[in-house]
N, C-alpha and C. Protein backbone atom coordinates (compact mmCIF):
# COMPACT_ATOMS: atom_id res chain seq x y z
N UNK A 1 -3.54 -13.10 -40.00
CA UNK A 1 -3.05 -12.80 -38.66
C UNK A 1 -3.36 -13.97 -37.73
N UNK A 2 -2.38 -14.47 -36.73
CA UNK A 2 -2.70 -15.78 -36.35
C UNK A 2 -3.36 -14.98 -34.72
N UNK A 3 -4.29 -16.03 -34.51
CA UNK A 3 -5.33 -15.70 -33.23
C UNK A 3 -4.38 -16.00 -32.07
N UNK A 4 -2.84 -16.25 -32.19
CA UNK A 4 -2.18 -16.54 -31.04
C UNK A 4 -0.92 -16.06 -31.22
N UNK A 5 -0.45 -14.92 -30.04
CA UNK A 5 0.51 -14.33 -30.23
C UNK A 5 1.57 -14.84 -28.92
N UNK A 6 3.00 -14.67 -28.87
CA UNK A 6 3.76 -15.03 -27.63
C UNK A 6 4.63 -13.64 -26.83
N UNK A 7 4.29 -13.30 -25.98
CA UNK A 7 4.64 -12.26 -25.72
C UNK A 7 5.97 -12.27 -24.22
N UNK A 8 6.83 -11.95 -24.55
CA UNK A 8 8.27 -11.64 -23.14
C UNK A 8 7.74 -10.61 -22.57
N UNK A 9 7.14 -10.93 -20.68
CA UNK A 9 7.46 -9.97 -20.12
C UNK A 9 8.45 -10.19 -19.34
N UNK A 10 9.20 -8.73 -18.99
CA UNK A 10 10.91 -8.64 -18.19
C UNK A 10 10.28 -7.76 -17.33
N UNK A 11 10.49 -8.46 -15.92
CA UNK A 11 10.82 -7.43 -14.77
C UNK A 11 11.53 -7.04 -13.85
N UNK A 12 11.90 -6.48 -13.61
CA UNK A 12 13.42 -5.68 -13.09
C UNK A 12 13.02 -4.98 -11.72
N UNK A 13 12.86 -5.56 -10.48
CA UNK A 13 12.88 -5.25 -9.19
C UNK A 13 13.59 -3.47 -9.29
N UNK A 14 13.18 -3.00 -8.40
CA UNK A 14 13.90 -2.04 -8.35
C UNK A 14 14.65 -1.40 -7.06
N UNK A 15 13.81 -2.27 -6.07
CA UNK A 15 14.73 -2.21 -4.71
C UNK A 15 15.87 -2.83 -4.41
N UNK A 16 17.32 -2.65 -4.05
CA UNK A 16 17.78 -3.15 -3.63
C UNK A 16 17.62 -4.36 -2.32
N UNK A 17 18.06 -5.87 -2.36
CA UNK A 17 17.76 -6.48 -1.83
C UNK A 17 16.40 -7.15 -1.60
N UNK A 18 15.26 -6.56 -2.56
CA UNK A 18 13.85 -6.98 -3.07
C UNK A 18 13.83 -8.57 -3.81
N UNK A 19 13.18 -8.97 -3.68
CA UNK A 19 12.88 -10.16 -4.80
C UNK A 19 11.39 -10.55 -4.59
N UNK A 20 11.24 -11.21 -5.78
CA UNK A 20 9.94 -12.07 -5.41
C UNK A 20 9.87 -13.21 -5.32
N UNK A 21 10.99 -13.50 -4.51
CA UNK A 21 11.10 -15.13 -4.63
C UNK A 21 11.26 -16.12 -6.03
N UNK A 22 11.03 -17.29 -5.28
CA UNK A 22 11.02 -18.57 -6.35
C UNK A 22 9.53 -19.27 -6.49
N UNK A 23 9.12 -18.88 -8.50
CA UNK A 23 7.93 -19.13 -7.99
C UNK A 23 7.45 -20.99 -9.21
N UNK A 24 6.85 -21.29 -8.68
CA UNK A 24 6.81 -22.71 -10.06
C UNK A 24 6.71 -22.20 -11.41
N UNK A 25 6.65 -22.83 -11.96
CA UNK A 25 6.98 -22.24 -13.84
C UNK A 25 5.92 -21.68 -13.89
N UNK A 26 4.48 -22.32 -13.43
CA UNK A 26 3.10 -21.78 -14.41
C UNK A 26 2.38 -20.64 -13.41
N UNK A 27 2.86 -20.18 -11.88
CA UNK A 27 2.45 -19.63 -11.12
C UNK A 27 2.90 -18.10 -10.48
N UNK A 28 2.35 -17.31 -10.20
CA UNK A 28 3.19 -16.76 -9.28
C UNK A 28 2.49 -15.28 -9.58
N UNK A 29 3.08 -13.74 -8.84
CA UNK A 29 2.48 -12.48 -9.07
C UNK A 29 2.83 -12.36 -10.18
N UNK A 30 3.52 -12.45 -11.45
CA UNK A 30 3.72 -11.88 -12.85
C UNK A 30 2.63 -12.86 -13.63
N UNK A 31 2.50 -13.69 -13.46
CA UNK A 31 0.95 -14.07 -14.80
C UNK A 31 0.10 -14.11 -13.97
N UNK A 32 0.08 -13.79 -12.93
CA UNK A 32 -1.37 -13.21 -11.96
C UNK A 32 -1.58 -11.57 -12.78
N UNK A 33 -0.75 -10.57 -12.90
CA UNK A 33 -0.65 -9.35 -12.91
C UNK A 33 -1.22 -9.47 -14.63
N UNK A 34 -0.36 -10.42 -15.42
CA UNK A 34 -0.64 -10.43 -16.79
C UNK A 34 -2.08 -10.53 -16.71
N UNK A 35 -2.57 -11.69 -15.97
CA UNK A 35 -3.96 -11.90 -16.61
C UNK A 35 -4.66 -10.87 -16.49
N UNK A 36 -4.60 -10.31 -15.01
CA UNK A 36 -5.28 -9.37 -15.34
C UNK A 36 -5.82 -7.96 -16.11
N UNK A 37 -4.30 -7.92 -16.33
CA UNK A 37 -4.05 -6.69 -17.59
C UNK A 37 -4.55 -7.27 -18.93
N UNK A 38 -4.80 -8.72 -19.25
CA UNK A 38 -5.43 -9.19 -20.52
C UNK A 38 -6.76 -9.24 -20.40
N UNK A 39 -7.01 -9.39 -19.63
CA UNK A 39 -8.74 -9.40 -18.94
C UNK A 39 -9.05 -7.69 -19.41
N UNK A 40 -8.63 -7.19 -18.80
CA UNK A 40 -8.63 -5.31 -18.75
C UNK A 40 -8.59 -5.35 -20.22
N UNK A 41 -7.97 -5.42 -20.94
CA UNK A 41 -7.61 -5.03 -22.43
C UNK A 41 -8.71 -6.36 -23.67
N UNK A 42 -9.46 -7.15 -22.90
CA UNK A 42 -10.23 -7.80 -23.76
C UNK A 42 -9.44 -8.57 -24.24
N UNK A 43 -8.32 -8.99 -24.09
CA UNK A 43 -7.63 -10.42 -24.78
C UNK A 43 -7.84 -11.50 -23.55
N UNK A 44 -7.50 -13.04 -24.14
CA UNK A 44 -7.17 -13.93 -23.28
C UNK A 44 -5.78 -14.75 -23.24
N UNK A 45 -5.64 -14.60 -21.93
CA UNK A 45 -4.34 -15.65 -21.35
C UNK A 45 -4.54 -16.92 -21.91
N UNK A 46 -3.73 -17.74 -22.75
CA UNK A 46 -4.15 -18.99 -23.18
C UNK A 46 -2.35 -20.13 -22.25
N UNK A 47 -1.71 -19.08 -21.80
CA UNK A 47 -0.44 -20.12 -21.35
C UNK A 47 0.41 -19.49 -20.83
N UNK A 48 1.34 -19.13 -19.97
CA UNK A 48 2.38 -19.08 -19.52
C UNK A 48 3.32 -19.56 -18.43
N UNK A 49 4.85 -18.99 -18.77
CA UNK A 49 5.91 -19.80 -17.97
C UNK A 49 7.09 -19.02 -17.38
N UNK A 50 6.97 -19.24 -16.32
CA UNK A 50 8.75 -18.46 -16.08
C UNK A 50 9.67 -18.90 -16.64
N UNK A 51 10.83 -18.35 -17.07
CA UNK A 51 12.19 -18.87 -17.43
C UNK A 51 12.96 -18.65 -16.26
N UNK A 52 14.28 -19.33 -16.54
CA UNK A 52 15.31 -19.38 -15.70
C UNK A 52 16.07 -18.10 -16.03
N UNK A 53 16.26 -17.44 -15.19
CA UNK A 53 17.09 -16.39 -15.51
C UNK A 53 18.89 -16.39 -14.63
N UNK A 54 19.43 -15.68 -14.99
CA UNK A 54 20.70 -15.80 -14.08
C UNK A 54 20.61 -14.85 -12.49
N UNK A 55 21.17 -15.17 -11.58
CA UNK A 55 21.24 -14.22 -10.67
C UNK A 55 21.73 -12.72 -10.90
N UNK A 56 21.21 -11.87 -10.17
CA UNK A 56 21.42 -10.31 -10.52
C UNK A 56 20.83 -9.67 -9.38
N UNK A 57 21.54 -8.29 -9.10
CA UNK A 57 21.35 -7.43 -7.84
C UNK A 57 20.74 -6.21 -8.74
N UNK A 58 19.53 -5.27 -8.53
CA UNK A 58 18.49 -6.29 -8.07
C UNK A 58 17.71 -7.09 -8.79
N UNK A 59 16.73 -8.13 -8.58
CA UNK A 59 16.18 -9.57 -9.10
C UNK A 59 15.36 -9.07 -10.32
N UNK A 60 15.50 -9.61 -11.74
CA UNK A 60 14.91 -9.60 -12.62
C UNK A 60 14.31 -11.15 -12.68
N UNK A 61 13.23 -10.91 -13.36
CA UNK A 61 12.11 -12.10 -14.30
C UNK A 61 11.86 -11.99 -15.78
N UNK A 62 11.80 -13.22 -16.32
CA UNK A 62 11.33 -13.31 -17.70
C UNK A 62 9.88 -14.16 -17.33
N UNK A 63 9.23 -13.99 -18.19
CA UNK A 63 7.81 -14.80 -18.42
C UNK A 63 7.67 -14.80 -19.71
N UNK A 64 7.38 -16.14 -20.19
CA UNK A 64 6.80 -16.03 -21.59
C UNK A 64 5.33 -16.78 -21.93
N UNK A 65 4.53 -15.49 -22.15
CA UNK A 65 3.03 -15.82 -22.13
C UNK A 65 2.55 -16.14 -23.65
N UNK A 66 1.77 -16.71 -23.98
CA UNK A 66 0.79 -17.00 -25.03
C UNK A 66 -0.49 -16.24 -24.54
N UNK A 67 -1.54 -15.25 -26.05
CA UNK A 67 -2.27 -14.64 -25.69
C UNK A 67 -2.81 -14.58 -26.78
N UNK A 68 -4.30 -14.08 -26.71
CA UNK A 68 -5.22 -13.72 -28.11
C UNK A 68 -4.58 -12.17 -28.47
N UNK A 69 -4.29 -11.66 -29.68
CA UNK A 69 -3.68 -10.51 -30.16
C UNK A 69 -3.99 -9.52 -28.92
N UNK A 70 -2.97 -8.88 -28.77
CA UNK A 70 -2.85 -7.69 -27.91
C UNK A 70 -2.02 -6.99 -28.19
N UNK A 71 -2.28 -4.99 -28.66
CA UNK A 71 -1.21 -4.12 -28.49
C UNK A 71 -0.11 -4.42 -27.03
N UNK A 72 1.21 -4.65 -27.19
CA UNK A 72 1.83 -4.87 -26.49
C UNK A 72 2.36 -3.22 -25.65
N UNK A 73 2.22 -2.53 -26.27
CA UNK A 73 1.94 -0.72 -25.37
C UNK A 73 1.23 -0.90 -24.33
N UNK A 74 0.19 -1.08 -24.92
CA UNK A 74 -0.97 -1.14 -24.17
C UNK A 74 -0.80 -2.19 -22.75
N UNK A 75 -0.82 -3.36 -23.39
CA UNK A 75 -0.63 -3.88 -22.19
C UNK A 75 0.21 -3.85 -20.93
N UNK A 76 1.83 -3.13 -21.45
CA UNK A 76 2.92 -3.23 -20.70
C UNK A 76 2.20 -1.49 -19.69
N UNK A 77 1.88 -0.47 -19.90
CA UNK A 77 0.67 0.32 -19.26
C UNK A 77 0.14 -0.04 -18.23
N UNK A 78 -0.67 -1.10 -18.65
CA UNK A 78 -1.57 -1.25 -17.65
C UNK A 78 -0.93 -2.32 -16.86
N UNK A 79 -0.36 -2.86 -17.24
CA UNK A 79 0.51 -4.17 -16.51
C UNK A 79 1.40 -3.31 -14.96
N UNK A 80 2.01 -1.84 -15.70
CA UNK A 80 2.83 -1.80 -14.76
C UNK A 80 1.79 -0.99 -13.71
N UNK A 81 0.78 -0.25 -13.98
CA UNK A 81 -0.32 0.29 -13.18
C UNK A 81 -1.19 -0.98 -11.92
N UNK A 82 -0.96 -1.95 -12.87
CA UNK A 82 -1.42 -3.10 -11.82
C UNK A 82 -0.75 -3.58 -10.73
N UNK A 83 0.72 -4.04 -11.13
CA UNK A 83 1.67 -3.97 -10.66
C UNK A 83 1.97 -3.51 -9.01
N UNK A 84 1.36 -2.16 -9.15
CA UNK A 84 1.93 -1.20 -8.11
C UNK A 84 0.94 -1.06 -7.12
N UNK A 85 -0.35 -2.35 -7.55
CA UNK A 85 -1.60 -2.32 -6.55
C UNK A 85 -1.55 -3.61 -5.99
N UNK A 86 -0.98 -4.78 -6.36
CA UNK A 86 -1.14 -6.31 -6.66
C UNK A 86 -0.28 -6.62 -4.96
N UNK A 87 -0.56 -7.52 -4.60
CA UNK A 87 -0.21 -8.54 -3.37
C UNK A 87 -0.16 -9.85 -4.23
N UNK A 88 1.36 -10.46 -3.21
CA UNK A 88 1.24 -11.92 -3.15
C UNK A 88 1.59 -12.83 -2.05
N UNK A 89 0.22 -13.65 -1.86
CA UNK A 89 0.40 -14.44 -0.63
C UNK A 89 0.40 -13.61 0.50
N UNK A 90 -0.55 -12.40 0.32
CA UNK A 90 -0.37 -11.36 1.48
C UNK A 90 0.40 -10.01 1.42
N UNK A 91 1.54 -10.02 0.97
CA UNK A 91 2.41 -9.53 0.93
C UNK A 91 2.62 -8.32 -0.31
N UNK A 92 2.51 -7.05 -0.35
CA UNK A 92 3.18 -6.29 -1.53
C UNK A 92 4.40 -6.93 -2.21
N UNK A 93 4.02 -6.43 -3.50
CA UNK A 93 5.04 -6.79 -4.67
C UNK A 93 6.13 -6.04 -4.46
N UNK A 94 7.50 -5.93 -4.36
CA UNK A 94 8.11 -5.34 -4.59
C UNK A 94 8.01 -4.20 -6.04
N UNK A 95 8.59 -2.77 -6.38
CA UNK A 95 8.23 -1.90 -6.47
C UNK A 95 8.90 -2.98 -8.33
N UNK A 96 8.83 -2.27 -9.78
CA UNK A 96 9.55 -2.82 -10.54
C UNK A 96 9.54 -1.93 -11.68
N UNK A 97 10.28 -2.44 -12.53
CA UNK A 97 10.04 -1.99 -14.38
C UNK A 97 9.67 -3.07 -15.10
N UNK A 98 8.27 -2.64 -15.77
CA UNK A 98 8.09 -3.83 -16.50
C UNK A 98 8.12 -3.60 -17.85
N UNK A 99 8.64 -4.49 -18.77
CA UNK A 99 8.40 -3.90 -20.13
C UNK A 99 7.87 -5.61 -21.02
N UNK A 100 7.02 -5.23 -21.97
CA UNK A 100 6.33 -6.08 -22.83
C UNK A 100 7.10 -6.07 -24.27
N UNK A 101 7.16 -7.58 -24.53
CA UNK A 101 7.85 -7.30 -26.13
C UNK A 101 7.41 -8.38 -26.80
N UNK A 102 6.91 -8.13 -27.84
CA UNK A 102 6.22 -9.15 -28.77
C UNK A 102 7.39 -10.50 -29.43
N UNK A 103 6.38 -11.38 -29.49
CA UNK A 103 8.01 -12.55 -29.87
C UNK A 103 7.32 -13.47 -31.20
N UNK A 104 6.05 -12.95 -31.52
CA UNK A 104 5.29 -13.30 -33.10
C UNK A 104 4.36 -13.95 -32.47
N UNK A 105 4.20 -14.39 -33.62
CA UNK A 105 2.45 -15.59 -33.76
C UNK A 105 3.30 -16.79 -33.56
N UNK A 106 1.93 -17.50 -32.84
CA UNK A 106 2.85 -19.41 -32.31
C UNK A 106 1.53 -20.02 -33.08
């Protein structure tokens, strides 16, 4: 079993006219939210990145993280429980769906 797994999270705004902006590749509330849900679950964050996604009403995200093994249930759980407590730059997150999906060992 390799000690490094790559995991897609997708999140899907759910307010109309919501977004979370534009954030740099390695930054922003979604691998803020990850880490901490890997922290919570005893794995570690070893990398992640936003992708480019296309425009859409309302605003979805991809992230693709590198991590020490983690049930991906589990994490997408607590991810979205975090989620719904988390600020950025001051500001509440807009409300979302998040879902976790495993993409193998890197």
């Amino acid at each position: 079993m390799s000690d490094r797994v790559t995991l897609q999270i997708y999140v899907q705004t759910t307010e109309q006219g919501s977004s979370l902006g534009y954030y740099p590749d390695k930054e922003g509330p979604i691998i803020d939210a990850a880490k901490q849900a890997l922290e919570e679950l005893g794995a570690k964050y070893l990398d992640g990145q936003y992708q480019a996604v296309p425009p859409a009403r309302p605003p979805f995200y991809v992230v693709i993280i590198d991590t020490t093994p983690v049930d991906t249930k589990e994490l997408e759980v607590i991810l979205n429980e975090i989620w719904s407590s988390i600020t950025f730059q001051g500001q509440p997150v807009p409300s979302a769906n998040i879902s976790v999906q495993g993409l193998g060992g890197a």
